[in-house]
N, C-alpha and C. Protein backbone atom coordinates (compact mmCIF):
# COMPACT_ATOMS: atom_id res chain seq x y z
N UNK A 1 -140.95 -33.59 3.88
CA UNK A 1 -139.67 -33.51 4.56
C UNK A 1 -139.73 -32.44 5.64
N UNK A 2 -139.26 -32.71 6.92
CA UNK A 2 -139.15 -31.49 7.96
C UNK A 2 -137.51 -30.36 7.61
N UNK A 3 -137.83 -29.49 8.06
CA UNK A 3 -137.16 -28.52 7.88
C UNK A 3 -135.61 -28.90 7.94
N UNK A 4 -135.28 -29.36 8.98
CA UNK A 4 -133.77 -30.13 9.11
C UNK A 4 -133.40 -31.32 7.63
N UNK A 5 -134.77 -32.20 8.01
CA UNK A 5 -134.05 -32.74 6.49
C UNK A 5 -133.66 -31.78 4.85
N UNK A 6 -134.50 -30.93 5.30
CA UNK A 6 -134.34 -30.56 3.81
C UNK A 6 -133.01 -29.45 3.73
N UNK A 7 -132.56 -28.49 5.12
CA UNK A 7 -131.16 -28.05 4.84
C UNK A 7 -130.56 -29.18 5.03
N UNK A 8 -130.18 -30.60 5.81
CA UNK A 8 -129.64 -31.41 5.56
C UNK A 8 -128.71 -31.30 3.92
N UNK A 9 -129.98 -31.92 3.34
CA UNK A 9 -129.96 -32.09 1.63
C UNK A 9 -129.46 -31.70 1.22
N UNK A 10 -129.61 -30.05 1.24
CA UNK A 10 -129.40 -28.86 0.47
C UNK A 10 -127.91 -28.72 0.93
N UNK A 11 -126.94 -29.23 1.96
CA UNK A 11 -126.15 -28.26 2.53
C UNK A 11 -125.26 -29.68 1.52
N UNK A 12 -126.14 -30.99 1.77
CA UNK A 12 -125.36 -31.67 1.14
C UNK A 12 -124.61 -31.77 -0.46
N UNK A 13 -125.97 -31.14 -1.08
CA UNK A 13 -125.93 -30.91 -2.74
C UNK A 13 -125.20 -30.22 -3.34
N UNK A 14 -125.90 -28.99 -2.46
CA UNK A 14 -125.70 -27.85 -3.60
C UNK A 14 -124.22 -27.39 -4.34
N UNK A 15 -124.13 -27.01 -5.43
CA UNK A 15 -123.02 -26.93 -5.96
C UNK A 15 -122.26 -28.42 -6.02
N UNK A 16 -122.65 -29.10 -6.01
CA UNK A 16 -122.04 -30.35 -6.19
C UNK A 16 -121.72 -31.36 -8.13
N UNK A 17 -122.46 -30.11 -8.71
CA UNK A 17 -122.18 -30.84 -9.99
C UNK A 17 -122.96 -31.55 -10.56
N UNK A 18 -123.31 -32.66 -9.81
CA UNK A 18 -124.08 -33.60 -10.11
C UNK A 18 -125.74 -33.73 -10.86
N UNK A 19 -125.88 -34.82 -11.08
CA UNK A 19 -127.61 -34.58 -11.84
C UNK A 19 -128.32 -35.80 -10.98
N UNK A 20 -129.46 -35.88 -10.87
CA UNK A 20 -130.52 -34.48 -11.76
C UNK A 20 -130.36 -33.41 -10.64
N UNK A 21 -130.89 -32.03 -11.20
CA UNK A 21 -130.44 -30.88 -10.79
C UNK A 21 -131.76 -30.62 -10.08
N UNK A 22 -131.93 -30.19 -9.01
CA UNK A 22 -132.69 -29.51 -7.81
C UNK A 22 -132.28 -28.34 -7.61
N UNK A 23 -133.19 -27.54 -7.13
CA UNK A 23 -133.23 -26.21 -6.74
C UNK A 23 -133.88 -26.05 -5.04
N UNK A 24 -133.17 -24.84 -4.32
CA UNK A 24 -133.67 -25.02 -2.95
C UNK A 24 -133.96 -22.91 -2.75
N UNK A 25 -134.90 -22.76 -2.50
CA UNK A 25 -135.16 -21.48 -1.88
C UNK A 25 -134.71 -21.29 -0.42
N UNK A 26 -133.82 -20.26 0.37
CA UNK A 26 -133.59 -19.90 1.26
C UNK A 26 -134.11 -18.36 1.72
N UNK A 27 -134.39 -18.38 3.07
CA UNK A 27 -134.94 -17.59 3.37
C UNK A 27 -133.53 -17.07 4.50
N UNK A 28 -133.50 -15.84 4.58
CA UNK A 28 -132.49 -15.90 6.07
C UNK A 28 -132.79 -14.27 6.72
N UNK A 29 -132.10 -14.13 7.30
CA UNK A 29 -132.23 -12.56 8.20
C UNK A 29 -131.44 -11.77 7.90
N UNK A 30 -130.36 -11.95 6.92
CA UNK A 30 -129.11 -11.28 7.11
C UNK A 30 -129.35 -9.84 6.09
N UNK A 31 -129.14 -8.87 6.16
CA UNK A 31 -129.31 -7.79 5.88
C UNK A 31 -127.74 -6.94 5.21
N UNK A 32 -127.70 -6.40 4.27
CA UNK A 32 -126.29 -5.71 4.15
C UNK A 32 -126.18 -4.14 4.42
N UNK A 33 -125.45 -3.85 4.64
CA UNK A 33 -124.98 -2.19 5.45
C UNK A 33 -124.20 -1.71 4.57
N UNK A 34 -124.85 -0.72 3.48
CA UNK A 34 -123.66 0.19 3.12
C UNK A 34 -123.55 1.24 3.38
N UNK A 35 -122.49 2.08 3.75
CA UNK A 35 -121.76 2.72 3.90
C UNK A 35 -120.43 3.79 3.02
N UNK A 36 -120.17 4.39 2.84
CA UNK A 36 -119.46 5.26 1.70
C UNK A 36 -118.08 4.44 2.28
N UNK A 37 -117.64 4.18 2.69
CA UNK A 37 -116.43 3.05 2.14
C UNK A 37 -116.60 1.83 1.89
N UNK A 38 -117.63 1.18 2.70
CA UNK A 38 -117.58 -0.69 1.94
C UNK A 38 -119.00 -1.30 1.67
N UNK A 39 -119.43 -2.30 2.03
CA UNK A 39 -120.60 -2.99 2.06
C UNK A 39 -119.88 -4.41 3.25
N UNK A 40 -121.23 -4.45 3.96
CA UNK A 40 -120.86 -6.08 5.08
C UNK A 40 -122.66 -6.30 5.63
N UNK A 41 -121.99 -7.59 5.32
CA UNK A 41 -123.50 -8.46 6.37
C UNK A 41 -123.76 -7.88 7.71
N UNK A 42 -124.99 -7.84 8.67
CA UNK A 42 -125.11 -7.23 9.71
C UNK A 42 -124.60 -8.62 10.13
N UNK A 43 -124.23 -8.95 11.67
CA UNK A 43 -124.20 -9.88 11.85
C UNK A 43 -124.89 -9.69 13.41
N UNK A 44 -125.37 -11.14 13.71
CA UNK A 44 -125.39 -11.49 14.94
C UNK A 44 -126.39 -12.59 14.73
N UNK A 45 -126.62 -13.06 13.61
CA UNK A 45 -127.44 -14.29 13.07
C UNK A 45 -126.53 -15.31 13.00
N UNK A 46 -127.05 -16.80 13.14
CA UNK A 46 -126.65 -17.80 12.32
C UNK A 46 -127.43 -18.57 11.59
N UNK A 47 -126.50 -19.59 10.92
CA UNK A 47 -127.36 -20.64 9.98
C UNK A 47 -128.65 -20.86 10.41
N UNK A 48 -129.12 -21.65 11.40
CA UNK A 48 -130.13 -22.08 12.15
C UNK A 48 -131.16 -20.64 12.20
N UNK A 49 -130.90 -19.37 11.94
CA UNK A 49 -131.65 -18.54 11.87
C UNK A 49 -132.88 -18.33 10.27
N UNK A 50 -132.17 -19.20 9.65
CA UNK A 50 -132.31 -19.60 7.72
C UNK A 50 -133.73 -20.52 7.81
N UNK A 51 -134.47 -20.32 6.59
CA UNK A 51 -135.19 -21.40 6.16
C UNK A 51 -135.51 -21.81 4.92
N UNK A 52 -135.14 -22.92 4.68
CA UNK A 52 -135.13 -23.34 3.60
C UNK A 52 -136.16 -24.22 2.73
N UNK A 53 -136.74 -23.69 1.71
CA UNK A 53 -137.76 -24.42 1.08
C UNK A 53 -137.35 -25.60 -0.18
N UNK A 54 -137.41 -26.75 -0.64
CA UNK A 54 -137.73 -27.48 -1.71
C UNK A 54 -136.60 -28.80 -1.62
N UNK A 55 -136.07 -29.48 -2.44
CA UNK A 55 -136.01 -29.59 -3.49
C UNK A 55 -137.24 -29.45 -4.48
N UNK A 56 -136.96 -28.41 -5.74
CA UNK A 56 -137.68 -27.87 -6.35
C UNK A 56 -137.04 -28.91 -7.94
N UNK A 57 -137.71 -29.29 -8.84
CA UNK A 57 -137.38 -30.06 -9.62
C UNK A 57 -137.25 -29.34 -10.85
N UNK A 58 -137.67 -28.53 -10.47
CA UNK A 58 -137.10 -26.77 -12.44
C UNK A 58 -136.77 -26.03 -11.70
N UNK A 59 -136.57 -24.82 -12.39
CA UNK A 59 -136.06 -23.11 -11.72
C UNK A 59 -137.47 -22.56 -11.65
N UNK A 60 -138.46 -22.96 -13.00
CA UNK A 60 -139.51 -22.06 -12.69
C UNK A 60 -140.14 -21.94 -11.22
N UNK A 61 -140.15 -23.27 -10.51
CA UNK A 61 -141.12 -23.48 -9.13
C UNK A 61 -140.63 -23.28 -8.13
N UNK A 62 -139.16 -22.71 -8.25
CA UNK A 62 -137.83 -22.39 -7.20
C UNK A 62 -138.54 -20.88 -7.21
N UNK A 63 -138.25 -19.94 -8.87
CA UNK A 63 -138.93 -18.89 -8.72
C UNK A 63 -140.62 -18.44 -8.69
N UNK A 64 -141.13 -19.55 -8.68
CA UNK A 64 -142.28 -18.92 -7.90
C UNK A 64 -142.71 -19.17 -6.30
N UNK A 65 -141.64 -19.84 -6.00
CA UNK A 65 -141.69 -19.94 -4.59
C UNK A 65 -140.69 -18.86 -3.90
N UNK A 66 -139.74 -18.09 -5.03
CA UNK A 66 -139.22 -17.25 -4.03
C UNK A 66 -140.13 -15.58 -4.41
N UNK A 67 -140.54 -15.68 -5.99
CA UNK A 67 -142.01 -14.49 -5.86
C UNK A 67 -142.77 -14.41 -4.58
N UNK A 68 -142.97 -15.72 -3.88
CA UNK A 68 -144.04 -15.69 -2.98
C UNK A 68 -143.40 -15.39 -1.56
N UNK A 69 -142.27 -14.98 -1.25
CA UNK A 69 -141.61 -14.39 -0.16
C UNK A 69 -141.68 -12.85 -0.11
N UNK A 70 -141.72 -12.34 1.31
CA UNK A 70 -141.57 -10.88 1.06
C UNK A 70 -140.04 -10.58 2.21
N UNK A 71 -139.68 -9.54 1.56
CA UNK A 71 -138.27 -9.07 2.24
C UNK A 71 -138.53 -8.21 3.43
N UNK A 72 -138.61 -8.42 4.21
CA UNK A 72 -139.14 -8.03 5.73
C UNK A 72 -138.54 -7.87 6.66
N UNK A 73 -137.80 -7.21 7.51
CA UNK A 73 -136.81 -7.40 8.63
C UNK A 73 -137.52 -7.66 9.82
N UNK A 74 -138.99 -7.09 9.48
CA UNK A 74 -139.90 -7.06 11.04
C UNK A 74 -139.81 -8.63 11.07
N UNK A 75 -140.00 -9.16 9.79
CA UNK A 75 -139.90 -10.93 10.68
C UNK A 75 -139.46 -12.07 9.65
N UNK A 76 -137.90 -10.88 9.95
CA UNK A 76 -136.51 -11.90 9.97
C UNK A 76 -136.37 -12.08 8.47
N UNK A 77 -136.93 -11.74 7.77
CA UNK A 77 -136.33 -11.82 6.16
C UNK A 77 -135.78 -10.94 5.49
N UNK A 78 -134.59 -10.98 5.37
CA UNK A 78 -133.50 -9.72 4.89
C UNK A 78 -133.08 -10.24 4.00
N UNK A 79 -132.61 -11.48 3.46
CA UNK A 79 -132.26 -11.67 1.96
C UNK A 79 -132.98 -13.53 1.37
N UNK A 80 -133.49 -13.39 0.66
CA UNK A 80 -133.44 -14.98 -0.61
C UNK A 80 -132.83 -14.87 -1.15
N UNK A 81 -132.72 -16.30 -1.42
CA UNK A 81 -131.69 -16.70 -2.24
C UNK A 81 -132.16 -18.25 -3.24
N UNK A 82 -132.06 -17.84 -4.26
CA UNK A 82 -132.41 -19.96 -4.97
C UNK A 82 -130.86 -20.59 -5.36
N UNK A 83 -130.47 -21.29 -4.62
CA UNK A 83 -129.59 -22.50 -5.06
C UNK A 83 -129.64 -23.40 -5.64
N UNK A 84 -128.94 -24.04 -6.49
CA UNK A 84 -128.74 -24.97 -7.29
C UNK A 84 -127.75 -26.15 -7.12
N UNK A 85 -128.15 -27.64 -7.45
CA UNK A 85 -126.97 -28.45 -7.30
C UNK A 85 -126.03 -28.38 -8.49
N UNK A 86 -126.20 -27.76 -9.41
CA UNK A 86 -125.20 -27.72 -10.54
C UNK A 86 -124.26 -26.68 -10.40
N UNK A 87 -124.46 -25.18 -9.81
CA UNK A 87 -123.39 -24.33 -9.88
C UNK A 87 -123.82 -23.41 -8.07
N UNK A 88 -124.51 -24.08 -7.37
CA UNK A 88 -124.40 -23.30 -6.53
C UNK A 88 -125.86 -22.21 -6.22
N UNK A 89 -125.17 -20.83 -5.84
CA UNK A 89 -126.53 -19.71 -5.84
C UNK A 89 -126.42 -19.06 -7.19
N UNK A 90 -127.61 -19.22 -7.50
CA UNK A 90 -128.41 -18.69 -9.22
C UNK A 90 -128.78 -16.94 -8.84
N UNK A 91 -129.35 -17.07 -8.21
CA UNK A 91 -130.32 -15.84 -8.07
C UNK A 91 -130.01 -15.30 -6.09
N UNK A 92 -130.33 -14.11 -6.09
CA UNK A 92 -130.23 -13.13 -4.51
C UNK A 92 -131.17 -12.02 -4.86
N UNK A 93 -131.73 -12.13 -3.80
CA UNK A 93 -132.09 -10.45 -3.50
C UNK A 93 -132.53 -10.36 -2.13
N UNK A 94 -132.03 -8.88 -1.66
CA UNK A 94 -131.54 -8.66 0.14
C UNK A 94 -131.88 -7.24 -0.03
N UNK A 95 -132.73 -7.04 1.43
CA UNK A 95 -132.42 -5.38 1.84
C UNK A 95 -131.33 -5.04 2.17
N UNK A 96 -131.12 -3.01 1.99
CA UNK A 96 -129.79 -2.91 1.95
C UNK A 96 -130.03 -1.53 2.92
N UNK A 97 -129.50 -1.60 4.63
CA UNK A 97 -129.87 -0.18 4.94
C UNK A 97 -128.54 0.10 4.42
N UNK A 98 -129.02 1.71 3.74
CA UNK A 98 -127.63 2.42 3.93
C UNK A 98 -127.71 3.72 4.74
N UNK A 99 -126.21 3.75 5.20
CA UNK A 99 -126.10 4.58 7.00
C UNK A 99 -125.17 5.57 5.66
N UNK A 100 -125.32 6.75 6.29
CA UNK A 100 -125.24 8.10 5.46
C UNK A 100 -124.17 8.59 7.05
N UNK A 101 -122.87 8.83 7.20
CA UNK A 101 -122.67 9.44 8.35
C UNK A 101 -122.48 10.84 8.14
N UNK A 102 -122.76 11.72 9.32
CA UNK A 102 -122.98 13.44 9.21
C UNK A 102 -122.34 13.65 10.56
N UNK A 103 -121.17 14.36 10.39
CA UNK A 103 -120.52 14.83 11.68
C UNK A 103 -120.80 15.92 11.88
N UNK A 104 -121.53 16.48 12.96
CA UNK A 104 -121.69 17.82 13.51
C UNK A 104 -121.15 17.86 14.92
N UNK A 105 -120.74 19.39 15.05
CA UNK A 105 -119.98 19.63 16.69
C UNK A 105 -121.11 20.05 17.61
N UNK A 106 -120.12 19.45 18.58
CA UNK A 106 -121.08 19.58 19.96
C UNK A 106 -120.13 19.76 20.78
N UNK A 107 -121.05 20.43 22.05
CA UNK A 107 -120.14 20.64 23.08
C UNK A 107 -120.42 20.53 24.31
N UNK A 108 -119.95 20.82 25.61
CA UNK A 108 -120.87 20.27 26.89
C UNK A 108 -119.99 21.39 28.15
N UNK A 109 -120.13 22.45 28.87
CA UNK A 109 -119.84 23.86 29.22
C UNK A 109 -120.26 23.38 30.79
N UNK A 110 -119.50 23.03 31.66
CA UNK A 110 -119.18 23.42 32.63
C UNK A 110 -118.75 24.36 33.77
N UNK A 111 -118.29 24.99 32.80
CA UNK A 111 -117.76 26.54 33.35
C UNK A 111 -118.13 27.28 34.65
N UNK A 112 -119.13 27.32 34.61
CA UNK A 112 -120.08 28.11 34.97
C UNK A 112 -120.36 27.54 36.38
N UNK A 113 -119.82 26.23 36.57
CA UNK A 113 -119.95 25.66 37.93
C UNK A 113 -118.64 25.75 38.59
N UNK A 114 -117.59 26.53 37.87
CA UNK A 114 -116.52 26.70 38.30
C UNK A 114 -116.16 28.34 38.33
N UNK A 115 -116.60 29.07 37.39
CA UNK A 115 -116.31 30.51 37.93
C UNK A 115 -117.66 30.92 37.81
N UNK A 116 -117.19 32.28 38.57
CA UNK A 116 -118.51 33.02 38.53
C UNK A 116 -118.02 34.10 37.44
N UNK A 117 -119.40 35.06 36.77
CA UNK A 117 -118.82 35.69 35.89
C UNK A 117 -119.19 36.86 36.34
């Protein structure tokens, strides 16, 4: 199957209830940002940025096809994911930068081009 057919499939299935049950590995870019008040997706990706591997016919071959991914931002893999047609996403795991903010003062002195001392 080429890549389109198979999110095709998958976008068609998943979570749909139905049997027999397939499994699909996703690959995508999206990365989460926490921060000391919330957590959010980075954004400036879309769908079409995703890739998606299987119908996978158990969980075991879903998870050894997502063992065999590495979480990488240098090229574009920030979170997997294995989906299921019976309940949806089973399993995630995503890098997480977290931004620490530190306010220090600063200042910028002109003065000195205006009086003499």
């Amino acid at each position: 199957m080429t890549q389109a057919e198979i999110q095709k499939l998958a976008s068609e299935i998943i979570g749909d209830g139905q049997a027999p049950n397939q499994w699909f590995v996703t690959l995508s870019p999206y990365i989460r940002v926490e921060n000391e008040d919330d957590c959010a997706l980075i954004e400036g990706y879309n769908e079409k940025d995703a890739y998606t591997h299987g119908p996978f016919d158990n969980y075991e071959d879903a998870v050894d096809c997502l063992d065999d991914q590495e979480l990488d931002i240098k090229y574009g893999v920030g979170s997997v994911s294995i989906e299921d047609r019976q309940c949806g996403t089973v399993y995630e795991k995503w890098l997480t930068k977290k931004v620490k903010v530190v306010y220090e003062e600063d200042s910028h002195d002109d003065s000195r081009l205006f009086y003499k001392s």
